[in-house]
Protein backbone atom coordinates (compact mmCIF):
# COMPACT_ATOMS: atom_id res chain seq x y z
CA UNK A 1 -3.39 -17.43 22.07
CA UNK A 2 -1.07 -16.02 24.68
CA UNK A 3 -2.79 -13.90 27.50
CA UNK A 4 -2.46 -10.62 26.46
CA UNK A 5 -1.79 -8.06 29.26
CA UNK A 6 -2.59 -4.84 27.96
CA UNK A 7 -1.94 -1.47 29.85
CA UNK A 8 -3.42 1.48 28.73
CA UNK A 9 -1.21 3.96 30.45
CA UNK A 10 2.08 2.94 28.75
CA UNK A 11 1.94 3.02 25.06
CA UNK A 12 0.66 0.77 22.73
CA UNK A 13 -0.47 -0.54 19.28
CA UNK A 14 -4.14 -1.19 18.11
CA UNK A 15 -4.71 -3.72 15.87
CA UNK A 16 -7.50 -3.63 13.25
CA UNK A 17 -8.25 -6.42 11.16
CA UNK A 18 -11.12 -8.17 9.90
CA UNK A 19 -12.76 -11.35 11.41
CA UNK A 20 -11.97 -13.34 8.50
CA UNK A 21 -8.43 -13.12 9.14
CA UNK A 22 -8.95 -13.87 12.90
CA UNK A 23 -6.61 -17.08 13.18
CA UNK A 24 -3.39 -15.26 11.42
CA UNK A 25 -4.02 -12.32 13.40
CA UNK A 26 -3.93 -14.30 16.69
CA UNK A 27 -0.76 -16.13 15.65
CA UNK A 28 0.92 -12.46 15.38
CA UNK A 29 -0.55 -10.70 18.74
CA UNK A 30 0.52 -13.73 21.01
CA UNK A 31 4.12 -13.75 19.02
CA UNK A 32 4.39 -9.82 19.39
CA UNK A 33 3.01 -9.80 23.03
CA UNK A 34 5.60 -12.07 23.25
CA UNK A 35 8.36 -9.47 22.26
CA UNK A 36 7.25 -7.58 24.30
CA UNK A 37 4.71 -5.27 22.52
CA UNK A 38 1.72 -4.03 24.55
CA UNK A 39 -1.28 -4.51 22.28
CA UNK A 40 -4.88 -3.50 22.25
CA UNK A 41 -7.11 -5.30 19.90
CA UNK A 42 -11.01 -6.41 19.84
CA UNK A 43 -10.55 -9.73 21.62
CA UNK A 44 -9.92 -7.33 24.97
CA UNK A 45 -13.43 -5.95 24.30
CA UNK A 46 -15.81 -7.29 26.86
CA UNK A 47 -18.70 -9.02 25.49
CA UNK A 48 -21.81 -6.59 24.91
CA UNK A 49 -19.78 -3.48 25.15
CA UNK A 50 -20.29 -0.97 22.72
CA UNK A 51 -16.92 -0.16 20.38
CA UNK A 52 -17.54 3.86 20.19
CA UNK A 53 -17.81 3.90 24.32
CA UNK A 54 -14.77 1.28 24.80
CA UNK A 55 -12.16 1.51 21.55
CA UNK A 56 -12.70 4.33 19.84
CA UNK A 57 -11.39 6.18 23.09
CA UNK A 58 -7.97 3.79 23.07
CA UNK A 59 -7.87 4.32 19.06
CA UNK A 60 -7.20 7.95 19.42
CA UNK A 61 -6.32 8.05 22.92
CA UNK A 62 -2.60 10.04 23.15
CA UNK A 63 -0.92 6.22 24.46
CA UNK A 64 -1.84 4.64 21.04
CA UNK A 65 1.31 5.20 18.94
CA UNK A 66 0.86 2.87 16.15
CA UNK A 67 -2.24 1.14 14.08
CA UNK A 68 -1.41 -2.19 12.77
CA UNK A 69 -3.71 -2.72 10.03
CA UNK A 70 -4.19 -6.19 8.32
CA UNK A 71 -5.07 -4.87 5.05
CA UNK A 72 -7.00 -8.04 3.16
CA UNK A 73 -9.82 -7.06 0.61
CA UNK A 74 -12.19 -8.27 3.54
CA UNK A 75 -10.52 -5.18 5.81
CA UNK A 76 -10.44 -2.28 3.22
CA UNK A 77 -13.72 -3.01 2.57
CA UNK A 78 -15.73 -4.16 5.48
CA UNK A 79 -16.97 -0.40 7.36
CA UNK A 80 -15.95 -1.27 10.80
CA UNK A 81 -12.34 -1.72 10.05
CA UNK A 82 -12.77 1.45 7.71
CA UNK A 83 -13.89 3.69 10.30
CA UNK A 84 -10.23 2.53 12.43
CA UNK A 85 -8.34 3.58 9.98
CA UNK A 86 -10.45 6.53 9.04
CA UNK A 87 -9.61 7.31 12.76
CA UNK A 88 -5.99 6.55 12.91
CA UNK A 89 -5.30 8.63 9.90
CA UNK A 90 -7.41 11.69 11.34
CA UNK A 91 -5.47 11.44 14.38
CA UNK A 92 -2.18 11.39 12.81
CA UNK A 93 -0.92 7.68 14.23
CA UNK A 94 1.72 6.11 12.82
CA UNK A 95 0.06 3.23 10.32
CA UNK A 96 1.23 -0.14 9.62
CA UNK A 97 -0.15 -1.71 6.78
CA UNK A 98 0.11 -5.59 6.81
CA UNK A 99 -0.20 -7.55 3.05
CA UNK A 100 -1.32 -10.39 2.63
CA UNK A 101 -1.30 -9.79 -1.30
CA UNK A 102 1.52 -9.28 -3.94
CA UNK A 103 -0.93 -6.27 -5.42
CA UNK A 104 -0.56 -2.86 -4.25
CA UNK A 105 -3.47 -1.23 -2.65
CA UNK A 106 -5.06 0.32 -5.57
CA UNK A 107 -4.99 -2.83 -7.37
CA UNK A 108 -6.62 -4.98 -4.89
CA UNK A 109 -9.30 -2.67 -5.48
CA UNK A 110 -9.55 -2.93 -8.85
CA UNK A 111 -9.43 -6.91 -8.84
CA UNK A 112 -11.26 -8.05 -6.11
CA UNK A 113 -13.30 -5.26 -4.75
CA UNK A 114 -14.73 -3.55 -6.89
CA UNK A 115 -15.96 -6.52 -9.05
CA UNK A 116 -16.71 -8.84 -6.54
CA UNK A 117 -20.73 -9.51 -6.21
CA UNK A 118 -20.35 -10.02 -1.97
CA UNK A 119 -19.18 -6.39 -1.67
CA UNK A 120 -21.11 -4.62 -4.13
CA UNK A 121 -24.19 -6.33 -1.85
CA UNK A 122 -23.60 -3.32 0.47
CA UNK A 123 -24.38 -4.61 4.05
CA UNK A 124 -21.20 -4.28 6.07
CA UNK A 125 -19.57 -3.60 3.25
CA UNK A 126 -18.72 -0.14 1.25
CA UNK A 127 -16.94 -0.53 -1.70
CA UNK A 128 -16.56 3.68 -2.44
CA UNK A 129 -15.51 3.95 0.77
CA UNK A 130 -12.58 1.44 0.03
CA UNK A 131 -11.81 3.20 -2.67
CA UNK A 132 -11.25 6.53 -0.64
CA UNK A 133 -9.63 4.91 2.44
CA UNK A 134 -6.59 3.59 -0.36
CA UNK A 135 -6.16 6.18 -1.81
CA UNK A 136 -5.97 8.85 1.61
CA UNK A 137 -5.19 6.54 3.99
CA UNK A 138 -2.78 3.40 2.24
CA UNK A 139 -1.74 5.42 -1.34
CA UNK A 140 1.33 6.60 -0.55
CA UNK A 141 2.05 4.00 1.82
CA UNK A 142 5.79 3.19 0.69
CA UNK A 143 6.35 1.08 4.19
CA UNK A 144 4.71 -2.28 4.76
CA UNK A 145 5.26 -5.64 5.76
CA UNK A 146 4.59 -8.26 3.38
CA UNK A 147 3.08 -11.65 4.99
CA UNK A 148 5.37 -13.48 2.72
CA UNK A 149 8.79 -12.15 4.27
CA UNK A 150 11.13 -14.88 5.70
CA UNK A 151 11.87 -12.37 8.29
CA UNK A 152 8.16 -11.25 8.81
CA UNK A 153 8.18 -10.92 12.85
CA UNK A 154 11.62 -8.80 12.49
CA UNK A 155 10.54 -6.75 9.71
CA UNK A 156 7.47 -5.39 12.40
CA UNK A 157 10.20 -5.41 15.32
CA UNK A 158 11.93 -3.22 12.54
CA UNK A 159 8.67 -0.96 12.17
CA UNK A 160 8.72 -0.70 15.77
CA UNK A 161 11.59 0.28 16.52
CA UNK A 162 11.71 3.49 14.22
CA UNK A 163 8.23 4.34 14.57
CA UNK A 164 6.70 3.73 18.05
CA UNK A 165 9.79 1.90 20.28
CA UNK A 166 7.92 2.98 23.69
CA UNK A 167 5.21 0.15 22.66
CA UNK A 168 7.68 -2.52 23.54
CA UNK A 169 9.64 -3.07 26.59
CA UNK A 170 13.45 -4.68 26.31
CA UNK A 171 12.77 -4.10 22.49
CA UNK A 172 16.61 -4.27 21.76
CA UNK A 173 18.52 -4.15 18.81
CA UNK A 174 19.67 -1.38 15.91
CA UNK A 175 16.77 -0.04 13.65
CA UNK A 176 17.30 -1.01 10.11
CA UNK A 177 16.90 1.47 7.05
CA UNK A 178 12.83 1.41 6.65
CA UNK A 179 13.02 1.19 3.03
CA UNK A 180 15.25 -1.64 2.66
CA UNK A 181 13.86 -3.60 5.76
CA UNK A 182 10.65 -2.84 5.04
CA UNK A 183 9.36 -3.03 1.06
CA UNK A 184 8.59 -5.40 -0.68
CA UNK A 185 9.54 -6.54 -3.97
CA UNK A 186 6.05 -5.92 -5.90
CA UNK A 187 7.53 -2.34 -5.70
CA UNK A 188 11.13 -2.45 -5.91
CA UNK A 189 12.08 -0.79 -8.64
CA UNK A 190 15.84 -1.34 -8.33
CA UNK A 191 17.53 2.13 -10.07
CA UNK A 192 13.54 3.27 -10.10
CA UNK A 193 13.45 3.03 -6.09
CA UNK A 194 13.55 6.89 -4.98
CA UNK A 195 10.63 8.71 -3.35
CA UNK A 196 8.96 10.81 -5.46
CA UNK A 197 7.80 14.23 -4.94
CA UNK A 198 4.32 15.62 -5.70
CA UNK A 199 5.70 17.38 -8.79
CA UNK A 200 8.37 15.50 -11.06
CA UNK A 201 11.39 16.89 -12.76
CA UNK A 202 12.69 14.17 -14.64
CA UNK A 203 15.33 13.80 -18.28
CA UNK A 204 13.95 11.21 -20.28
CA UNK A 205 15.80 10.66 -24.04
CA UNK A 206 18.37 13.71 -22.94
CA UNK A 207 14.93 15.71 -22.91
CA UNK A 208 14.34 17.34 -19.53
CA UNK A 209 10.79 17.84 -18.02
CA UNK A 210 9.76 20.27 -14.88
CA UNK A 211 7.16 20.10 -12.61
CA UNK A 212 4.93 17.07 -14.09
CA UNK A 213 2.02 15.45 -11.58
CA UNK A 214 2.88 11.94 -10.85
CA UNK A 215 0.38 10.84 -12.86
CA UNK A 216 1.35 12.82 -16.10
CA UNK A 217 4.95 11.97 -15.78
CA UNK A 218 3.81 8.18 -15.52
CA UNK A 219 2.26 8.62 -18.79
CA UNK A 220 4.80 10.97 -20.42
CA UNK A 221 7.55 8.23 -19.56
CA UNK A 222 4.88 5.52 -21.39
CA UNK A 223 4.14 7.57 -24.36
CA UNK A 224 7.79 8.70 -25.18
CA UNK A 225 9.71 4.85 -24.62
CA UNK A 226 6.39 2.81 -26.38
CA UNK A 227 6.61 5.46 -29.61
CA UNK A 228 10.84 5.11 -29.48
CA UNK A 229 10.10 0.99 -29.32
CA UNK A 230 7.00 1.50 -31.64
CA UNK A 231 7.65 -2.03 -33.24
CA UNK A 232 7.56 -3.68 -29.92
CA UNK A 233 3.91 -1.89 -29.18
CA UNK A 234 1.81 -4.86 -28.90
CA UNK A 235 3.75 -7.08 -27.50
CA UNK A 236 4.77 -4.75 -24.84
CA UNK A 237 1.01 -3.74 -24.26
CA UNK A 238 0.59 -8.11 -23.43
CA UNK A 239 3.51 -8.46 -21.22
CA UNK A 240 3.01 -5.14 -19.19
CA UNK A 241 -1.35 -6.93 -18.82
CA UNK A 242 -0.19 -10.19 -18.25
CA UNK A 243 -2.12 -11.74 -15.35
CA UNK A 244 -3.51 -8.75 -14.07
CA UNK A 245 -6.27 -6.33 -14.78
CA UNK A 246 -5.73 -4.33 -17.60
CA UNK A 247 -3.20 -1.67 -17.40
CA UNK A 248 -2.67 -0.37 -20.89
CA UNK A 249 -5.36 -0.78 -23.91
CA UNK A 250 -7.22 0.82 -26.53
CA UNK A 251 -10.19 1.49 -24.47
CA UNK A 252 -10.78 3.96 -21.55
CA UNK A 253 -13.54 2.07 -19.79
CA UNK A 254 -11.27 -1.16 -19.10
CA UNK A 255 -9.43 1.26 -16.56
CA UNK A 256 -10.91 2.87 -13.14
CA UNK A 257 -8.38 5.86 -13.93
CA UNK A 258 -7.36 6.23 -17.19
CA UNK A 259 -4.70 8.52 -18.71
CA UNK A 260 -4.62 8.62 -22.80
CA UNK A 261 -1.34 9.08 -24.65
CA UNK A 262 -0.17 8.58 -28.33
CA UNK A 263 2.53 6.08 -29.59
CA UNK A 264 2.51 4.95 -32.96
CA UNK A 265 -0.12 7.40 -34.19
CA UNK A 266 -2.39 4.96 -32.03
CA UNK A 267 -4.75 6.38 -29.13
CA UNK A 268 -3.75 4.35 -25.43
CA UNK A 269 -5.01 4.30 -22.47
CA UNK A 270 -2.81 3.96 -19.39
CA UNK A 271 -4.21 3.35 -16.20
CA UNK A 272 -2.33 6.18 -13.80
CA UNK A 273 -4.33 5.63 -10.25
CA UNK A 274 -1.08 3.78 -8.18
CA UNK A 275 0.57 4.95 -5.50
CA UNK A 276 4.38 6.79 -6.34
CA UNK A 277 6.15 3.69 -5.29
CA UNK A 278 4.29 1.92 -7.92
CA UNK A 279 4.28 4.30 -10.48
CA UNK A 280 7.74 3.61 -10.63
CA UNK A 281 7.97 -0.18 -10.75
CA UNK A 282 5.04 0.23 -13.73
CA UNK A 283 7.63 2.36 -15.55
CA UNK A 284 10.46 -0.23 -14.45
CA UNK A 285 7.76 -3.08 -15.84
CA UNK A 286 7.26 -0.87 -19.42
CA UNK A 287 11.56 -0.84 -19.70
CA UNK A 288 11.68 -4.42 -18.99
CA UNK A 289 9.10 -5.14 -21.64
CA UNK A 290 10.29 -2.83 -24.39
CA UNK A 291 14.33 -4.14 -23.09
CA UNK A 292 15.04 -0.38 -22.57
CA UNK A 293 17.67 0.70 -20.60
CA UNK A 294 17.44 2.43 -17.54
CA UNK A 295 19.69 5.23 -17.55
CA UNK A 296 17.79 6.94 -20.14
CA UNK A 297 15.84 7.89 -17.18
CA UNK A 298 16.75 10.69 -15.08
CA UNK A 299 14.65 11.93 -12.17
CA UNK A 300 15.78 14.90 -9.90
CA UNK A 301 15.59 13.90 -5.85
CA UNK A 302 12.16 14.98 -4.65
């Protein structure tokens, strides 16, 4: 890896990541080093020293502007890497989440976290810990770089550049919009992409709603299209599950956070634990499956 020069009285970025992910991790330092981005991570720790007495003090030190986070299932769930981002958040830095998964956050909890035998062992690992740092840390996390992005290295650049620009020297060029440089298409919704505010006011059917919680207008949106397309019920219920964990179905337990509706004069359960961005590409993924169109769905800028 390139020779990192690291000075702690300019600003910089800390990287957390877990050792598993070591050799992709090294690939991106040396390349963003090589922009020009001064960069703390562990490999600057001197061997022996302890990490509270050495990086905890450059984690929330004033210079550290940014926290790239490689958030892997190994990462969200491993309690070293939890207690960085614990930190980061506490200390108000600016957080970028890197994905190495098409899931979002909540449900690469759900599918290979929470059932996975190596982190239920405990150990180095705390599994209701993960579940805490998604949801305060990563669940409204609408900005991210997906590993799979052509333009991966720019899309970062891009991050920088609106975020924490004095962490790179010569850094160049005109910031981007965040949201269209920076999602990814697990959660673009296309006419569902809009920030959403803590309390929804939304026309659905001509019917206008005030003041729902995310998670009730979620499943007031599944409950009213499923009972309009009752004769599509089923079918929809298998193409919104398909390959995944279960996301709609008869039976509470199947979910980690279940919300029950009607539809049909049948009992569902909807599973309502996502972050807003995804909320909305679920409700885009129920349209799709029912072939409903989108303009019956009106929702008043948060």
């Amino acid at each position: 890896m390139k020779s990192a020069i690291f000075d702690k009285n300019k600003a910089y970025a800390y990287v957390s990541y877990n050792k598993a992910d070591a050799p992709l991790v090294e690939k991106d330092i040396a390349e963003l080093i090589g922009r020009g981005v001064n960069i703390w991570y562990d490999g600057l720790l001197p061997a022996g020293e302890n990490w509270d007495y050495v990086a905890k003090p450059i984690l929330v030190a004033p210079n550290c502007k940014l926290l790239i986070f490689y958030a892997t299932a190994e990462a969200i769930a491993n309690k070293n890497t939890q207690k960085e981002l614990n930190l980061a958040w506490k200390f108000k830095k600016n957080i970028l989440p890197i994905k190495a998964s098409d899931m979002d956050f909540v449900d690469l909890i759900q599918t290979e976290i929470i059932n996975n035998e190596k982190y239920a062992a405990g150990g180095m690992y705390d599994v209701s810990a993960a579940i805490d740092l998604v949801m305060n840390c990563l669940g409204d996390a609408l900005r991210y770089v997906p590993q799979k992005r052509d333009d991966y290295y720019e899309a970062i650049m891009n991050f920088v550049r609106h975020m924490a620009p004095d962490i790179a020297s010569d850094i160049g060029g005109t910031p981007a919009p965040l949201e269209a440089q920076i999602s990814d298409s697990h959660v673009d919704a296309g006419p569902f992409e809009q920030t959403l505010a803590k309390t929804v006011t939304f026309s659905l059917y001509g019917q206008k709603y005030e003041d729902y919680r995310q998670a009730d207008f979620l499943l007031k949106v599944y409950e009213d299209v499923l009972a309009k397309h009752s004769d599509q019920l089923d079918s929809a219920i298998v193409k919104i599950n398909e390959g995944r964990k279960t996301q709609i179905g008869p039976v509470g337990d199947e979910l980690r956070t279940p919300g029950k509706i009607v539809a049909a004069g049948r009992e569902l359960y909807v599973e309502c634990n996502h972050n807003p961005a995804t909320k909305l590409a679920k409700i885009k993924e129920l349209f799709e499956a029912v072939g409903e169109d989108a303009n019956v769905l009106e929702i008043a800028a948060g």
